[in-house]
Protein backbone atom coordinates (compact mmCIF):
# COMPACT_ATOMS: atom_id res chain seq x y z
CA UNK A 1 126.87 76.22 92.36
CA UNK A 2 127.54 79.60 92.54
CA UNK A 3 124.68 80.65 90.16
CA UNK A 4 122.28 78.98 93.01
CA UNK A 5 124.03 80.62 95.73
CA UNK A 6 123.60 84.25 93.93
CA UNK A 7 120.25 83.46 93.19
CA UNK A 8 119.81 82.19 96.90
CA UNK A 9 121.04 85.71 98.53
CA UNK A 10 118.90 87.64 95.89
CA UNK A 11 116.09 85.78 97.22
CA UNK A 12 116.66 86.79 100.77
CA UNK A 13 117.05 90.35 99.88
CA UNK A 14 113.73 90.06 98.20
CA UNK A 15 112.30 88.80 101.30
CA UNK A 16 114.02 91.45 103.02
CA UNK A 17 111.73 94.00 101.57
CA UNK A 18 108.30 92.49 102.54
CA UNK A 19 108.04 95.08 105.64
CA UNK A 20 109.24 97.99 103.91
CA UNK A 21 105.89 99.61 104.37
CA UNK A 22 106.73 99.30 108.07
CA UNK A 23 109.55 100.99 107.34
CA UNK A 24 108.94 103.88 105.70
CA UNK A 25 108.95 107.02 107.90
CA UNK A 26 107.27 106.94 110.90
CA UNK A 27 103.10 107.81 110.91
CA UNK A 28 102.29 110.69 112.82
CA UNK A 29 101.48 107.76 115.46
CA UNK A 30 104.18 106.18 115.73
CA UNK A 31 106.49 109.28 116.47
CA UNK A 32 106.55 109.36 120.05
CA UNK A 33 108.88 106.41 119.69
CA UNK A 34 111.26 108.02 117.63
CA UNK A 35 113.47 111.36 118.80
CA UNK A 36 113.93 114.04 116.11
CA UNK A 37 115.25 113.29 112.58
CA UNK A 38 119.00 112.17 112.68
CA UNK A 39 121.18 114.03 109.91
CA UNK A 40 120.20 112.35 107.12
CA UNK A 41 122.69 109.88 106.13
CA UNK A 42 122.77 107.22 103.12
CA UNK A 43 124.89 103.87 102.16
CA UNK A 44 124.84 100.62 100.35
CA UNK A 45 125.54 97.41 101.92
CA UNK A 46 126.10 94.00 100.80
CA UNK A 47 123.80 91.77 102.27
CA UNK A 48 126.20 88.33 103.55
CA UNK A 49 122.84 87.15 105.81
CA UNK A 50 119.70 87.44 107.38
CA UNK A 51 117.61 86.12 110.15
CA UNK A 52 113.59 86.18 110.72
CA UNK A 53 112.75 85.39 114.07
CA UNK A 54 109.50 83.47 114.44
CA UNK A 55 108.68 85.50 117.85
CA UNK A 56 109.85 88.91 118.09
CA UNK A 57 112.50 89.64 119.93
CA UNK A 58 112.34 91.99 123.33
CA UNK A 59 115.55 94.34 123.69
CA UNK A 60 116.47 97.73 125.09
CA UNK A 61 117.82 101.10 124.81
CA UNK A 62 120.03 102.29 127.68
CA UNK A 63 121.12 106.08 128.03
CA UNK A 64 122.20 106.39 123.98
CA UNK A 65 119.63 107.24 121.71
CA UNK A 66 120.83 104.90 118.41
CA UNK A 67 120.17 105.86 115.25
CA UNK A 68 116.76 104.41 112.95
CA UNK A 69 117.59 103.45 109.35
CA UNK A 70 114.99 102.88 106.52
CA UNK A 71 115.97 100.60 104.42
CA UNK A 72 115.31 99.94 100.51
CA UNK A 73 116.72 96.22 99.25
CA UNK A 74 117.93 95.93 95.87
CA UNK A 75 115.23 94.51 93.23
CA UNK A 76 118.28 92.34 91.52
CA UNK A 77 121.49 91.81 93.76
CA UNK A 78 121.47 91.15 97.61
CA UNK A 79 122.00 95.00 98.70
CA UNK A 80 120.66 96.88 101.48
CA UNK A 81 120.75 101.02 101.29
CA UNK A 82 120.08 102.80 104.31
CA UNK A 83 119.06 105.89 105.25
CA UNK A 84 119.16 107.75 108.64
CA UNK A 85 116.08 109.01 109.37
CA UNK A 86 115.81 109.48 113.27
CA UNK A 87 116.66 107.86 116.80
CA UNK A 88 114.96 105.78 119.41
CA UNK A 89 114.69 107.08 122.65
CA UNK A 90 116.94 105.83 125.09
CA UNK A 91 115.45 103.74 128.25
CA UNK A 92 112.75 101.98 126.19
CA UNK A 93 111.83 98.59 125.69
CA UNK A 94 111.30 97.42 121.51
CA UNK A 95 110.90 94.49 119.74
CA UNK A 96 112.92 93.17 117.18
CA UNK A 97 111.90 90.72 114.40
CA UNK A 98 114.83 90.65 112.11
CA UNK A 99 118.60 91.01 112.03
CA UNK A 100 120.74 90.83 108.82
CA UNK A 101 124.74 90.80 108.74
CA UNK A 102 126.19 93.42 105.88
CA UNK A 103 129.19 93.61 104.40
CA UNK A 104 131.29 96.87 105.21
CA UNK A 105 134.67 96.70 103.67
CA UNK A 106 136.56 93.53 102.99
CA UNK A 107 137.60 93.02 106.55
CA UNK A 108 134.85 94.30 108.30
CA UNK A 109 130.81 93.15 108.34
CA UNK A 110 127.98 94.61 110.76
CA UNK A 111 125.04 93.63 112.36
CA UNK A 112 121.60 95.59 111.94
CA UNK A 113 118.41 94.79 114.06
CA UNK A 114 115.26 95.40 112.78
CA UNK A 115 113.43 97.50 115.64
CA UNK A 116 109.50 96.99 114.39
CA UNK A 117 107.42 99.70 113.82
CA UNK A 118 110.69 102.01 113.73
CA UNK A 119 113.54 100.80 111.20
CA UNK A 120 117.05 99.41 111.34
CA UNK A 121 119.67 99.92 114.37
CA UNK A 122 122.98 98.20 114.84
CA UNK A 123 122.65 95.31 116.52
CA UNK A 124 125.20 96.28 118.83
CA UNK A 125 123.29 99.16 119.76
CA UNK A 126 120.60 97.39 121.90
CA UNK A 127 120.15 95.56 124.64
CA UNK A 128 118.88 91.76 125.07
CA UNK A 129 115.42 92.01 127.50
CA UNK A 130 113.48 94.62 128.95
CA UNK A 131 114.55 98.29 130.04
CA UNK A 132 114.33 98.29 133.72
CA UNK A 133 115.29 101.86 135.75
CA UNK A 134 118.28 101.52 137.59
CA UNK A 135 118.01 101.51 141.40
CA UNK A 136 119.52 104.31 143.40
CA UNK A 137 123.17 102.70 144.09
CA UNK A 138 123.25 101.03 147.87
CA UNK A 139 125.11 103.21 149.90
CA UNK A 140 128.56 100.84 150.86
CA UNK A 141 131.77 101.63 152.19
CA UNK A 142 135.15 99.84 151.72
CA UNK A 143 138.30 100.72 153.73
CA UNK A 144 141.41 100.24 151.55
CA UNK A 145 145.37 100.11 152.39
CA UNK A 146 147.37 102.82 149.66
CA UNK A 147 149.82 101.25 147.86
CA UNK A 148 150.17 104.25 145.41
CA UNK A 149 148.73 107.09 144.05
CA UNK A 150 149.96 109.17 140.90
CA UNK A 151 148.35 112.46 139.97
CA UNK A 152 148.74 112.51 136.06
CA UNK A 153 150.67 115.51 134.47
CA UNK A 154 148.16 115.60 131.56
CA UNK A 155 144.43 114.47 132.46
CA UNK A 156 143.55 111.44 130.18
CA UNK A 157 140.50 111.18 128.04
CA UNK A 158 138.75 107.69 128.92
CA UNK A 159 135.18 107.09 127.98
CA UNK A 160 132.04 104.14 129.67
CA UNK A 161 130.36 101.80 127.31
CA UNK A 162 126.82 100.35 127.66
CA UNK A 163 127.43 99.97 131.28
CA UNK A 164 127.15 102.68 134.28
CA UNK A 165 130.07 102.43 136.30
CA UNK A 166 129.65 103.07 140.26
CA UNK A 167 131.24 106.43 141.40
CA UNK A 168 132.93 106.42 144.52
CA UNK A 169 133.73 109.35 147.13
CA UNK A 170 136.75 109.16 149.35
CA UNK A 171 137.87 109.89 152.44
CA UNK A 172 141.58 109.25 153.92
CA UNK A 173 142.74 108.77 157.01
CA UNK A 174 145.14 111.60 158.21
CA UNK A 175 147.55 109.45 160.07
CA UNK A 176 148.06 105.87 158.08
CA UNK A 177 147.66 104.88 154.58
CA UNK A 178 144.51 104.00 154.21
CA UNK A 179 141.81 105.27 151.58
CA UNK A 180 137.62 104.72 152.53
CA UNK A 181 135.42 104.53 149.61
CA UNK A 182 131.86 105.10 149.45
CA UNK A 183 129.48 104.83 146.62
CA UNK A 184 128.23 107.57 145.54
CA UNK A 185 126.37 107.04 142.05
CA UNK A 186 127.26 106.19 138.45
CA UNK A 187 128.85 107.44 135.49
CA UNK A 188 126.41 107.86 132.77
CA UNK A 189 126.87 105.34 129.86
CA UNK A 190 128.48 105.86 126.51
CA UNK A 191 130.00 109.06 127.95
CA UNK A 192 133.62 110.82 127.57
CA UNK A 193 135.36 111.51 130.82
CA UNK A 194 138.67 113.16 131.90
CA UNK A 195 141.03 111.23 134.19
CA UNK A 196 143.54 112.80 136.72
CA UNK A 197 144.73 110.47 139.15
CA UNK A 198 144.96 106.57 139.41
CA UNK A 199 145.52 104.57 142.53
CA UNK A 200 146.36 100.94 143.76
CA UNK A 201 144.70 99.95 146.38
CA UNK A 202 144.62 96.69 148.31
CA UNK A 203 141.38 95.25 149.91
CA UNK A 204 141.26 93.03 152.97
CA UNK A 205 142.07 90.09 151.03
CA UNK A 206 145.29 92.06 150.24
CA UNK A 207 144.01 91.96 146.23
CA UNK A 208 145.31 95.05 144.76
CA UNK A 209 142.30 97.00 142.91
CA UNK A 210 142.88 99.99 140.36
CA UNK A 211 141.02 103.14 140.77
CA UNK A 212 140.84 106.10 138.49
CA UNK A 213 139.85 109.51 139.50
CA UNK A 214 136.83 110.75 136.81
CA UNK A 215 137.23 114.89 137.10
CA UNK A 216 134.11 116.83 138.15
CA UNK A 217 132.82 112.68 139.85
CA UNK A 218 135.35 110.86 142.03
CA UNK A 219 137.16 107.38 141.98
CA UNK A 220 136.00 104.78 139.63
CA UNK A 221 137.35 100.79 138.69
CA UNK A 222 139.91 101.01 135.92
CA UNK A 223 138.32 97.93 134.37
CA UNK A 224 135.33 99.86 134.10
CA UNK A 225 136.42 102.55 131.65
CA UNK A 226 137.82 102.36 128.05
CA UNK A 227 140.63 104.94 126.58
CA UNK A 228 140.16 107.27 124.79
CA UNK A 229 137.06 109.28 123.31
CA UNK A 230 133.51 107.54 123.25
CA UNK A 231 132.50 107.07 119.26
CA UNK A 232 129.40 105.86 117.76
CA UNK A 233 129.81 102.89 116.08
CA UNK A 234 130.06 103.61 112.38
């Protein structure tokens, strides 16, 4: 049994390299998809499993630019090796025809997409559908009763994901405790920030909302930002 699972995986790998030609490094016509080279990196994965999707997938880029592997399978055990060997551009639309899980360490396994016509990205890295611009953010305005504000001692590093969170500008009242925030664009996405204030504020269905102040921006959601500095995924 576990002869014909071996043999199984080895034939996936095998399968695995079938597109290689595609993706070897990008033709002089296929570059404007591509940024400039990444530094180039290489490692060996095991392969755990794979996926071919019958009709390509459509996903997206958003403000990162993830990295493009090429990949070269192993001709007798279910490895993957891959090499950095550019970016995509961010705010594009690609199509996706494989994905393949990989073993990292014992406790840990990944996800890489491949992006045709381009290479391997992490999975995680794109976005399910097509890239549509973001509309300028509808100007709104929310009054808000203060139940506290603290100004930090040491400004906190916080970082956004894949999402843009909506900036706010405030304005309060000089003679009760009450805050007035306006939108007033977004955060870009997988970005560090500095935080120097936090406030509670409660809405007019007396639900208490938290509210961080993004240096150099204005007040954002708490929920919306993640501590600490923004990494690419390994």
């Amino acid at each position: 049994m576990d002869i014909l699972k071996k043999t199984l995986t080895v034939l996936t790998a095998l399968a695995l390299m079938a597109p290689l030609a595609v993706a070897a490094p990008v033709s002089a016509k296929t570059t404007t998809a591509t940024t400039t080279q990444a530094s180039v990196k290489k490692q060996t994965y095991t392969i755990l499993s794979s996926s071919f999707y019958k009709t390509a997938k459509t996903y997206h880029t958003k403000n990162a630019k993830p990295v493009v592997y090429k990949a070269v399978m192993g001709a007798d055990r279910p490895t993957m090796t891959l090499t950095a060997k550019g970016k995509l551009k961010a705010g594009t639309t690609y199509k996706v025809t494989k994905q393949v899980k990989v073993k990292i360490n014992a406790k840990k396994s990944q996800k890489y997409s491949y992006v045709k016509g381009q290479g391997w990205v992490v999975s995680s890295k794109l976005t399910a559908g097509k890239f549509k611009a973001a509309s300028g953010v509808k100007k709104t305005a929310t009054k808000y009763t203060i139940v506290s504000v603290t100004a930090l001692k040491k400004a906190k590093t916080v970082h956004t994901k894949d999402a843009r969170p909506v900036v706010y500008k405030a304005a309060v009242a000089a003679d009760r405790p009450t805050m007035t925030l306006t939108t007033n664009g977004k955060l870009k996405a997988a970005t560090t920030y500095k935080v120097t204030k936090q406030a509670k504020l409660k809405n007019a269905a007396k639900k208490t909302v938290a509210f961080s102040y993004v240096s150099g921006h204005g007040w954002v959601l708490q929920r919306d930002l993640t501590n600490g500095q923004f990494m690419n995924a390994d």
